[in-house]
PDB file of N, CA and C in Angstrom:
ATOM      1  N   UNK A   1     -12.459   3.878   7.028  1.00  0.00           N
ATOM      2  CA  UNK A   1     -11.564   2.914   7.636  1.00  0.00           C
ATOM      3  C   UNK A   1     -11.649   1.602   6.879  1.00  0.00           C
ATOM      4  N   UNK A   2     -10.705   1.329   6.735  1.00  0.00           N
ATOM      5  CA  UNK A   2     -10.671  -0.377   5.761  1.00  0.00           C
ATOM      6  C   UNK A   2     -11.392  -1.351   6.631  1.00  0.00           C
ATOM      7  N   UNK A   3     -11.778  -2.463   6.044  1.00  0.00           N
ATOM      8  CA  UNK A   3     -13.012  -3.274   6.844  1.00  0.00           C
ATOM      9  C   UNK A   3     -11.619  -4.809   7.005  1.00  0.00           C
ATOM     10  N   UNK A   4     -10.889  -4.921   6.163  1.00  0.00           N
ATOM     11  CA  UNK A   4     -10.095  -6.219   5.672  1.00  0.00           C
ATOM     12  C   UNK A   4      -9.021  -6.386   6.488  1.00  0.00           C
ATOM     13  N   UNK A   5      -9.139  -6.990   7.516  1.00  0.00           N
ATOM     14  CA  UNK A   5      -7.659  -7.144   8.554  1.00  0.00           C
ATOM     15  C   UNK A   5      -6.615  -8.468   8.261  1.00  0.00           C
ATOM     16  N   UNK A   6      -5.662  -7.842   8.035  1.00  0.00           N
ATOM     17  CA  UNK A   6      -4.847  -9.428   7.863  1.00  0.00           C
ATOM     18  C   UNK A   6      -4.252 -10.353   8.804  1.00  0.00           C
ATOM     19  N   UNK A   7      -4.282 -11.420   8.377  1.00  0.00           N
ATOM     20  CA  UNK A   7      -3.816 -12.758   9.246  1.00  0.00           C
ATOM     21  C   UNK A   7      -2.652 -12.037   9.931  1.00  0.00           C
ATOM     22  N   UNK A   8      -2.652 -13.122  11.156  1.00  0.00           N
ATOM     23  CA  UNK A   8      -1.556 -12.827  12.289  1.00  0.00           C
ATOM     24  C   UNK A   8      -0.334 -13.212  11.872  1.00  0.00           C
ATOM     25  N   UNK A   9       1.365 -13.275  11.897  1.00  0.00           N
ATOM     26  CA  UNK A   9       1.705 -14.436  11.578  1.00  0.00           C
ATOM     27  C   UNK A   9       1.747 -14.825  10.346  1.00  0.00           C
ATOM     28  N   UNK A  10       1.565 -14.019   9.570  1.00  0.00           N
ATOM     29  CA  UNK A  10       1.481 -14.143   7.740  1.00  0.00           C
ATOM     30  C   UNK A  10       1.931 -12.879   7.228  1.00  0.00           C
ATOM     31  N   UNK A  11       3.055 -13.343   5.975  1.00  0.00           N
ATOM     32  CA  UNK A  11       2.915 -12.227   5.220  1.00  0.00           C
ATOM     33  C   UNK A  11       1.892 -11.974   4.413  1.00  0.00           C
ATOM     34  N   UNK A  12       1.649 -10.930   4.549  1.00  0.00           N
ATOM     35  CA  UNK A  12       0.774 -10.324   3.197  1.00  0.00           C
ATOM     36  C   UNK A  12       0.886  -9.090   2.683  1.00  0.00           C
ATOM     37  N   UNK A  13       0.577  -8.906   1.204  1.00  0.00           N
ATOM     38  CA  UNK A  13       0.331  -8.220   0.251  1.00  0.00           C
ATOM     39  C   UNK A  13      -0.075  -6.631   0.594  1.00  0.00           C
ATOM     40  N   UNK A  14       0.231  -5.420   0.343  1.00  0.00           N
ATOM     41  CA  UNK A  14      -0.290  -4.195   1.380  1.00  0.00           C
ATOM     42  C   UNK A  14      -0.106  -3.276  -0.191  1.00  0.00           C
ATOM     43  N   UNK A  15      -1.204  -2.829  -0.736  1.00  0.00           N
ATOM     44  CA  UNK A  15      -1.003  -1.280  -1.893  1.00  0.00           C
ATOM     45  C   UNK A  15      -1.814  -0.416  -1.297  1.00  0.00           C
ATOM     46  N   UNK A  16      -1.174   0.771  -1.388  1.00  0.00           N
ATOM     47  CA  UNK A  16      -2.285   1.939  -1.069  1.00  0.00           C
ATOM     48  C   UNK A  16      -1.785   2.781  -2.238  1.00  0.00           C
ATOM     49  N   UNK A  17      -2.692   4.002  -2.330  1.00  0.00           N
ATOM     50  CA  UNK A  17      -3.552   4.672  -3.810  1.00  0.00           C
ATOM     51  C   UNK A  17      -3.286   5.597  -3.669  1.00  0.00           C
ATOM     52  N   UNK A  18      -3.208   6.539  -3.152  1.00  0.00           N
ATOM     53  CA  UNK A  18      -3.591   7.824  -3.024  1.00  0.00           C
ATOM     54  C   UNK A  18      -4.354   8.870  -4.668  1.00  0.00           C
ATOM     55  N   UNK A  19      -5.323   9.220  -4.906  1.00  0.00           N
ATOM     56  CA  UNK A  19      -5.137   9.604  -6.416  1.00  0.00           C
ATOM     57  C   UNK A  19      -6.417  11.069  -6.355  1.00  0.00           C
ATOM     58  N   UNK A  20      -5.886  12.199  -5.763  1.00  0.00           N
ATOM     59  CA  UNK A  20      -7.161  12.831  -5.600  1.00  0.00           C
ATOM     60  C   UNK A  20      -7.657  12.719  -4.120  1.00  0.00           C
ATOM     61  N   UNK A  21      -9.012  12.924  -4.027  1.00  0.00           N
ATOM     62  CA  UNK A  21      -9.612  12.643  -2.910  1.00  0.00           C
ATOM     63  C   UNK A  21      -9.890  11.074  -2.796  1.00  0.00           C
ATOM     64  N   UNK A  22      -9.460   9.979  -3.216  1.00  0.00           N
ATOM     65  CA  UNK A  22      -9.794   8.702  -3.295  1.00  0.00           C
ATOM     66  C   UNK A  22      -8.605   7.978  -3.244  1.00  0.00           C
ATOM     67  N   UNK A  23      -8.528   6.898  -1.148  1.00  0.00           N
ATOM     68  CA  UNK A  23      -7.704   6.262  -1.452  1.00  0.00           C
ATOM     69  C   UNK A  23      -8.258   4.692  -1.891  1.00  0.00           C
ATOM     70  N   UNK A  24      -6.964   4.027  -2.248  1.00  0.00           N
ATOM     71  CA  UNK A  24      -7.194   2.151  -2.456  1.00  0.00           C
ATOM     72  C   UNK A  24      -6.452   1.939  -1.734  1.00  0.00           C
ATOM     73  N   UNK A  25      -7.058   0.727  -0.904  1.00  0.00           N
ATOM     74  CA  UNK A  25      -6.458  -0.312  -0.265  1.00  0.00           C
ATOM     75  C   UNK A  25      -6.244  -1.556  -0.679  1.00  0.00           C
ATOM     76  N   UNK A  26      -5.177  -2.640  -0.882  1.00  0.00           N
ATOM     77  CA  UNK A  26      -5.498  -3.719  -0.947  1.00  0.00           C
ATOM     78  C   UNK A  26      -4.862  -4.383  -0.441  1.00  0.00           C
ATOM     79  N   UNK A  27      -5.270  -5.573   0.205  1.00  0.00           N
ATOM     80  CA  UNK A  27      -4.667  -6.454   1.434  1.00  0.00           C
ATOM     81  C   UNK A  27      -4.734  -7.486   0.788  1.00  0.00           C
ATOM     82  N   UNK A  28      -3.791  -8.711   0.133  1.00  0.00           N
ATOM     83  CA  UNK A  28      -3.851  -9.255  -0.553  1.00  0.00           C
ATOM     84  C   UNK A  28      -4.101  -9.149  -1.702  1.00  0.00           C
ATOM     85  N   UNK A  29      -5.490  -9.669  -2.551  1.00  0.00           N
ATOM     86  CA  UNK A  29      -6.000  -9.059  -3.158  1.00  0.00           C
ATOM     87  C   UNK A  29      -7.562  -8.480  -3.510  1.00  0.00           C
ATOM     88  N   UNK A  30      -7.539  -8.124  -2.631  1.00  0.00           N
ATOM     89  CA  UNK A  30      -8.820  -7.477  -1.727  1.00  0.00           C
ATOM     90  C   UNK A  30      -8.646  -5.793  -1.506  1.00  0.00           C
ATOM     91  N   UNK A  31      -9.352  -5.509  -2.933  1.00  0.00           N
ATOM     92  CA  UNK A  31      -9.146  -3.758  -2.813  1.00  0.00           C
ATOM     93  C   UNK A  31     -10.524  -3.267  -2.048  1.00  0.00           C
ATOM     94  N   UNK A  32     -10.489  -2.213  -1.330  1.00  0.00           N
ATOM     95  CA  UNK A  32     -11.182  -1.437  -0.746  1.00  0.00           C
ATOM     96  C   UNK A  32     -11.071   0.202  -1.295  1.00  0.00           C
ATOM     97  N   UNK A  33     -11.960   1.186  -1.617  1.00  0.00           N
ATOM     98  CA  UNK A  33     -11.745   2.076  -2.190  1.00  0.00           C
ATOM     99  C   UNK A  33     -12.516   3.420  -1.426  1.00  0.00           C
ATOM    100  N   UNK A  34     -11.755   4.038  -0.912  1.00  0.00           N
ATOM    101  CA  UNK A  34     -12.347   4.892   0.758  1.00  0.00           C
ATOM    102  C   UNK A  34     -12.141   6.349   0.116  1.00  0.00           C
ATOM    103  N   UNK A  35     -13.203   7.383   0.001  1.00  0.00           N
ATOM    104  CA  UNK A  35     -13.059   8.709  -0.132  1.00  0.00           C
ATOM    105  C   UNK A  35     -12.333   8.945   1.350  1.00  0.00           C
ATOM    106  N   UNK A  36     -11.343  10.206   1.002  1.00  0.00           N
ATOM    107  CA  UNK A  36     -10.398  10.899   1.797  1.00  0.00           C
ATOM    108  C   UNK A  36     -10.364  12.401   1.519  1.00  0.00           C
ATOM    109  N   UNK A  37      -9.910  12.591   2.672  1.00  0.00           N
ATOM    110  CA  UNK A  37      -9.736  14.010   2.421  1.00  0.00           C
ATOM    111  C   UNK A  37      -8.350  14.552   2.831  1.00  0.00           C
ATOM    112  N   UNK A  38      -7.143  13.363   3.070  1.00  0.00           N
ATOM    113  CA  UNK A  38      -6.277  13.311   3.181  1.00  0.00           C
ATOM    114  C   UNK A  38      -5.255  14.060   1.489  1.00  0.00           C
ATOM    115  N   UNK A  39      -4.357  15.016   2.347  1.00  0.00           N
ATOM    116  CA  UNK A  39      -3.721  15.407   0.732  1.00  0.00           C
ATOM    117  C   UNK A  39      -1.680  15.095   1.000  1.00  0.00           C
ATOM    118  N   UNK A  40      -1.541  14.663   0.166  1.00  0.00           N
ATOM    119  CA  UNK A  40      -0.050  13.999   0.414  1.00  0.00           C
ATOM    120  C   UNK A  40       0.859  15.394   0.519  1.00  0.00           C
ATOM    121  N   UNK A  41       1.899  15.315   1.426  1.00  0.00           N
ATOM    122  CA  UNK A  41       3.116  16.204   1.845  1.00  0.00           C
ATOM    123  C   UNK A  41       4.369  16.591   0.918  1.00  0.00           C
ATOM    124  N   UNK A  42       4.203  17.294   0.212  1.00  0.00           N
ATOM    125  CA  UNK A  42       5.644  17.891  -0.939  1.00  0.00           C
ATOM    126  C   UNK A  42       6.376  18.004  -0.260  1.00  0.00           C
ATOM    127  N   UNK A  43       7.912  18.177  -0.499  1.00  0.00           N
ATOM    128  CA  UNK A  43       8.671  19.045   0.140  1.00  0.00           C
ATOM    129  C   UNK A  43       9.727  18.875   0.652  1.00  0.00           C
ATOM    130  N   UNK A  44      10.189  18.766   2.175  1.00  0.00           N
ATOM    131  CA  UNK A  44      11.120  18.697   3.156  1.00  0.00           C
ATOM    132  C   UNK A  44      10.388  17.363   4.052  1.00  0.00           C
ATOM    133  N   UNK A  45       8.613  17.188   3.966  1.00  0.00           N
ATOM    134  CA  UNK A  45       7.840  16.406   5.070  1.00  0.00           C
ATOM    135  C   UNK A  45       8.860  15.085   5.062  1.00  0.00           C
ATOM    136  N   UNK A  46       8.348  14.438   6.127  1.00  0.00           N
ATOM    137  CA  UNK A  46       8.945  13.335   6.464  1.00  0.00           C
ATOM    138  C   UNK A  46       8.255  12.446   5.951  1.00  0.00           C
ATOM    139  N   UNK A  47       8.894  10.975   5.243  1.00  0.00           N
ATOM    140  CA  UNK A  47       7.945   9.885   4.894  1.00  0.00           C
ATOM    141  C   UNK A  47       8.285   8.792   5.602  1.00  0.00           C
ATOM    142  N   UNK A  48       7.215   8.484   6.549  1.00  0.00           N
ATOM    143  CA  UNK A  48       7.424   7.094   7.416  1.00  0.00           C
ATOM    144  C   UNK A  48       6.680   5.832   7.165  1.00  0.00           C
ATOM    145  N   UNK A  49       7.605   4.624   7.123  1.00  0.00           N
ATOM    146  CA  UNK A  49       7.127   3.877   6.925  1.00  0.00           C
ATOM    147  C   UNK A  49       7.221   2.269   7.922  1.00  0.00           C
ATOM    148  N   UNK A  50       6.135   2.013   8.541  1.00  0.00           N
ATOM    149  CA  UNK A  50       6.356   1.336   9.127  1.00  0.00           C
ATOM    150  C   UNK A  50       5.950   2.222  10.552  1.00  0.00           C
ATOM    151  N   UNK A  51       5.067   3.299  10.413  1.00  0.00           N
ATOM    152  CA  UNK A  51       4.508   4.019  11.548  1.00  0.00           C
ATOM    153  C   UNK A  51       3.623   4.469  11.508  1.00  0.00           C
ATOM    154  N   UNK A  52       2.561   4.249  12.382  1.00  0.00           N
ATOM    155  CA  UNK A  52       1.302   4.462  12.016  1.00  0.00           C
ATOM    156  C   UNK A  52       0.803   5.331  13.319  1.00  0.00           C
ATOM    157  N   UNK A  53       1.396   6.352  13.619  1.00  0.00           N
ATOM    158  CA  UNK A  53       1.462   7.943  14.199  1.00  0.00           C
ATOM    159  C   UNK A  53       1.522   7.427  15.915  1.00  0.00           C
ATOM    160  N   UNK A  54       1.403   6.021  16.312  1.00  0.00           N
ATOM    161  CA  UNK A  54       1.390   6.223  17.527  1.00  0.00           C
ATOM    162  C   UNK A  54       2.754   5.026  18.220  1.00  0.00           C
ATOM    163  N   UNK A  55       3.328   5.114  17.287  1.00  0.00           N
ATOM    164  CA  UNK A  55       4.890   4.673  17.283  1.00  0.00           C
ATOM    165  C   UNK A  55       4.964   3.796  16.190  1.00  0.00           C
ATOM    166  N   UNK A  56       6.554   2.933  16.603  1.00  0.00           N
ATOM    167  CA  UNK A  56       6.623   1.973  15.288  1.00  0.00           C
ATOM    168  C   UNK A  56       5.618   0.682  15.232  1.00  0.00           C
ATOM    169  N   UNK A  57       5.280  -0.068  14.274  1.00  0.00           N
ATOM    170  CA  UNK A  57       4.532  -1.316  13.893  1.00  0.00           C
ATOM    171  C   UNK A  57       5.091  -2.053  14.557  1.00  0.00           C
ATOM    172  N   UNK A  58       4.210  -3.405  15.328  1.00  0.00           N
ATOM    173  CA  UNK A  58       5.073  -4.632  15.098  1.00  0.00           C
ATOM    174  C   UNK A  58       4.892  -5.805  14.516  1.00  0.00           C
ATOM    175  N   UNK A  59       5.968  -5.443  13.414  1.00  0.00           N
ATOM    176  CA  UNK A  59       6.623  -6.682  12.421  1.00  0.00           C
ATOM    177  C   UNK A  59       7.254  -6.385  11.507  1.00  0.00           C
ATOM    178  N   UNK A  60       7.222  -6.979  10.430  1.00  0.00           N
ATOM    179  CA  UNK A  60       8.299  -6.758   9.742  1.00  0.00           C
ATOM    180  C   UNK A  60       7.928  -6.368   7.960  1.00  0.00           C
ATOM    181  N   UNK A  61       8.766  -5.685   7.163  1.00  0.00           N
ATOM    182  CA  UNK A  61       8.165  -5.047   6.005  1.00  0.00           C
ATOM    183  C   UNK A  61       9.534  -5.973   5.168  1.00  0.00           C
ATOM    184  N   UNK A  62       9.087  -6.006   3.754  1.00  0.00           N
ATOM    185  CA  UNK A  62       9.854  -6.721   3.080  1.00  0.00           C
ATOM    186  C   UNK A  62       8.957  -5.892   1.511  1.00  0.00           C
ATOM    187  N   UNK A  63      10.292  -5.533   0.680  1.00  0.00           N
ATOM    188  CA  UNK A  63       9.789  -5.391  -0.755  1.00  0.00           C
ATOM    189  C   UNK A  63       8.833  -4.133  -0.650  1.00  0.00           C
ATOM    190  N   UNK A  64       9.476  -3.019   0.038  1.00  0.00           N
ATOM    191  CA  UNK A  64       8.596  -1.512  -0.085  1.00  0.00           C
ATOM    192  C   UNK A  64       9.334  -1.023  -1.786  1.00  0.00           C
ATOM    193  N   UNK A  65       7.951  -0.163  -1.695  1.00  0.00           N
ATOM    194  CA  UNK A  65       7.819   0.369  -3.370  1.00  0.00           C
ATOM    195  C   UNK A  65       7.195   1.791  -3.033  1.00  0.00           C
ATOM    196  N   UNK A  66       7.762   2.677  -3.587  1.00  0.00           N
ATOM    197  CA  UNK A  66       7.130   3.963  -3.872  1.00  0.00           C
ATOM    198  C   UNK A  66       7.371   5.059  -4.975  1.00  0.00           C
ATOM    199  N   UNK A  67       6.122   4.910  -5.528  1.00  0.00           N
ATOM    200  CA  UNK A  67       6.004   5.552  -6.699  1.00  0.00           C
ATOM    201  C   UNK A  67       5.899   6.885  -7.210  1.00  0.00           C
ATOM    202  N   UNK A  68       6.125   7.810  -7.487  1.00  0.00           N
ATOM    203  CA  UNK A  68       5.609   9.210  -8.305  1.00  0.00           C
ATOM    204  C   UNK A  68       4.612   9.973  -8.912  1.00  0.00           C
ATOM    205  N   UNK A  69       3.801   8.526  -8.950  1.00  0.00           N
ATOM    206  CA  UNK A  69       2.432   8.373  -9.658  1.00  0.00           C
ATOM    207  C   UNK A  69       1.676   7.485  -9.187  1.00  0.00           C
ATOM    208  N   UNK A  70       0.282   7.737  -9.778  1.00  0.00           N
ATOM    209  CA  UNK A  70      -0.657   6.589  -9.219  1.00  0.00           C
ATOM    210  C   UNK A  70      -0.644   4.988 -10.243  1.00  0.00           C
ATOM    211  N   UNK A  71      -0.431   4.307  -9.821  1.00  0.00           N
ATOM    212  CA  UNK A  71      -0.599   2.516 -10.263  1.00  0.00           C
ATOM    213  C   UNK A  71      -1.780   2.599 -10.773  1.00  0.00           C
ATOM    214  N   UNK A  72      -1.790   2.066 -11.952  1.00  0.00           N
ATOM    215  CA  UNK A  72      -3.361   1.553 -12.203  1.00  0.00           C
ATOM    216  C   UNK A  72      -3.630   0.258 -11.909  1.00  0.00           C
ATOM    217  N   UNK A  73      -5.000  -0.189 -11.487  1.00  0.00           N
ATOM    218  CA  UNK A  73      -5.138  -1.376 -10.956  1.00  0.00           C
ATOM    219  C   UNK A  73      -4.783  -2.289 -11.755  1.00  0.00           C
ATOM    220  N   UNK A  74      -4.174  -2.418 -13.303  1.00  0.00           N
ATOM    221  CA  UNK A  74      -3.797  -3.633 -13.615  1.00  0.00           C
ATOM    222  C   UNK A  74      -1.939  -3.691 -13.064  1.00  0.00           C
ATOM    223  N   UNK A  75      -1.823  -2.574 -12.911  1.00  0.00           N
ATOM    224  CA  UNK A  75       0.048  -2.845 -12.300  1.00  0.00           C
ATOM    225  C   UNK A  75      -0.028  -2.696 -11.241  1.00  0.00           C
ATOM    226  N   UNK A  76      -0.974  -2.756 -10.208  1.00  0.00           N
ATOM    227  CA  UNK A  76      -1.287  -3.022  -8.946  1.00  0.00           C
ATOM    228  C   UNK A  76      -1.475  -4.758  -8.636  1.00  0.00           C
ATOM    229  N   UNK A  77      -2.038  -5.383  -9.758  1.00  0.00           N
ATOM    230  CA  UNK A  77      -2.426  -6.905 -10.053  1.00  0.00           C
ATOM    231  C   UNK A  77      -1.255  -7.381 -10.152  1.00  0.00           C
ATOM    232  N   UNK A  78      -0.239  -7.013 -11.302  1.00  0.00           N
ATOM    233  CA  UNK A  78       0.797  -7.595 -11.942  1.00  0.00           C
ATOM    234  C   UNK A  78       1.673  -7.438 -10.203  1.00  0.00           C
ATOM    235  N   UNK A  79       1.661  -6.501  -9.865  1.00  0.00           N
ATOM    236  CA  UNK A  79       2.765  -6.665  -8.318  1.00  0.00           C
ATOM    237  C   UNK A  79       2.407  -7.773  -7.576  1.00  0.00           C
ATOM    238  N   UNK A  80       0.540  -7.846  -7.513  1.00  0.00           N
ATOM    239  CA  UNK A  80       0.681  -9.257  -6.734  1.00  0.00           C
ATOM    240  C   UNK A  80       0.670 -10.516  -6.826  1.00  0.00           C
ATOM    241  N   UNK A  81       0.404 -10.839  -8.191  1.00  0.00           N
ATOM    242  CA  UNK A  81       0.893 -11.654  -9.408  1.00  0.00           C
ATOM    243  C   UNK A  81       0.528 -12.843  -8.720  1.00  0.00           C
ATOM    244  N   UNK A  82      -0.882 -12.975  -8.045  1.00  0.00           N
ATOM    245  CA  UNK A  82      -1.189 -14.178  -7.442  1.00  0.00           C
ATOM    246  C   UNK A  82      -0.718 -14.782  -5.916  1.00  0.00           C
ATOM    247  N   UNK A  83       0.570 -14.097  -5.620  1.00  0.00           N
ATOM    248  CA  UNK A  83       1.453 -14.516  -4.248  1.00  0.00           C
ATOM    249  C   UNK A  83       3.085 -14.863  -5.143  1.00  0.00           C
ATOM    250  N   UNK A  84       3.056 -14.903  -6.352  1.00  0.00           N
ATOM    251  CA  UNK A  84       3.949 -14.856  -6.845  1.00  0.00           C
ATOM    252  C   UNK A  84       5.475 -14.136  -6.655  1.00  0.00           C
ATOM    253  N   UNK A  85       5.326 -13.248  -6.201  1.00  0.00           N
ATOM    254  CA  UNK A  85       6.366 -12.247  -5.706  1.00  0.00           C
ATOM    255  C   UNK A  85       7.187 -11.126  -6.717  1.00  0.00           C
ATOM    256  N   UNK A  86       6.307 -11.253  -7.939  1.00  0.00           N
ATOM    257  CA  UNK A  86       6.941 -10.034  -8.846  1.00  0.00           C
ATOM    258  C   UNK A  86       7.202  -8.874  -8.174  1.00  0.00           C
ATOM    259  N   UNK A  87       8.719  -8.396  -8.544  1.00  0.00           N
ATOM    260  CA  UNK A  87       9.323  -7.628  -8.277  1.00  0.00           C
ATOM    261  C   UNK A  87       9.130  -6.142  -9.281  1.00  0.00           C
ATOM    262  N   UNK A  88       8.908  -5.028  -8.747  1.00  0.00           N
ATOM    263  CA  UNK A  88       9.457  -3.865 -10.020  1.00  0.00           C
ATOM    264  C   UNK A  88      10.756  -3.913 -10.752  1.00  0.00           C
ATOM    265  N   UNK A  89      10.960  -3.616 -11.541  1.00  0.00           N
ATOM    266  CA  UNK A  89      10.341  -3.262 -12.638  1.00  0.00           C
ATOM    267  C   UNK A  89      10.051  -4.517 -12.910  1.00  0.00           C
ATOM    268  N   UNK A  90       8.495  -4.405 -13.681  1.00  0.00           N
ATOM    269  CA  UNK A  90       8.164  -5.587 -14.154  1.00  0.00           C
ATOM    270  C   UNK A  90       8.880  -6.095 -15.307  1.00  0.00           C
ATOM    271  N   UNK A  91       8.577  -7.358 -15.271  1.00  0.00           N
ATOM    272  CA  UNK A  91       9.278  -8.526 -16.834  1.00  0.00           C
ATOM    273  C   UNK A  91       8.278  -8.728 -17.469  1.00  0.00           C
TER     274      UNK A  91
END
């Protein structure tokens, strides 16, 4: 379970990893790196976002990204570019 909870009332920064049995978290820029035994859904599965299995979140998401592959932590950096707000594809 991630230890790093974010401010109330603030946006912030959210990457997750998946790569193998090993996910990353990072909340800002504050990575956490948690063995799993979680394995991602091919297929027809459903991808939800903004639900965290016991209904919807509350607040609000801005600037979702999803990839094909795993990020390496330096294009995990470059996304959060300080609070900067770099966008994909990078410049």
């Amino acid at each position: 379970m991630a230890t790093t909870i974010p401010p109330v009332g603030e946006w912030t920064f959210f990457a997750i990893r998946v790569n193998g049995t090993v996910l990353d978290i990072w909340t800002g820029a504050t990575q956490e790196t948690l063995a799993t035994t979680c394995v991602l859904a091919t297929g027809d599965a459903a991808f939800n976002v903004g639900d965290y299995g016991g209904g919807p979140m509350d607040g609000s998401l801005d600037e979702i990204g999803v990839w094909n592959r795993a990020l390496s932590d330096e294009e995990v950096a470059q996304l959060y570019n300080g609070g900067n707000g770099l966008a994909y594809p990078f410049a």
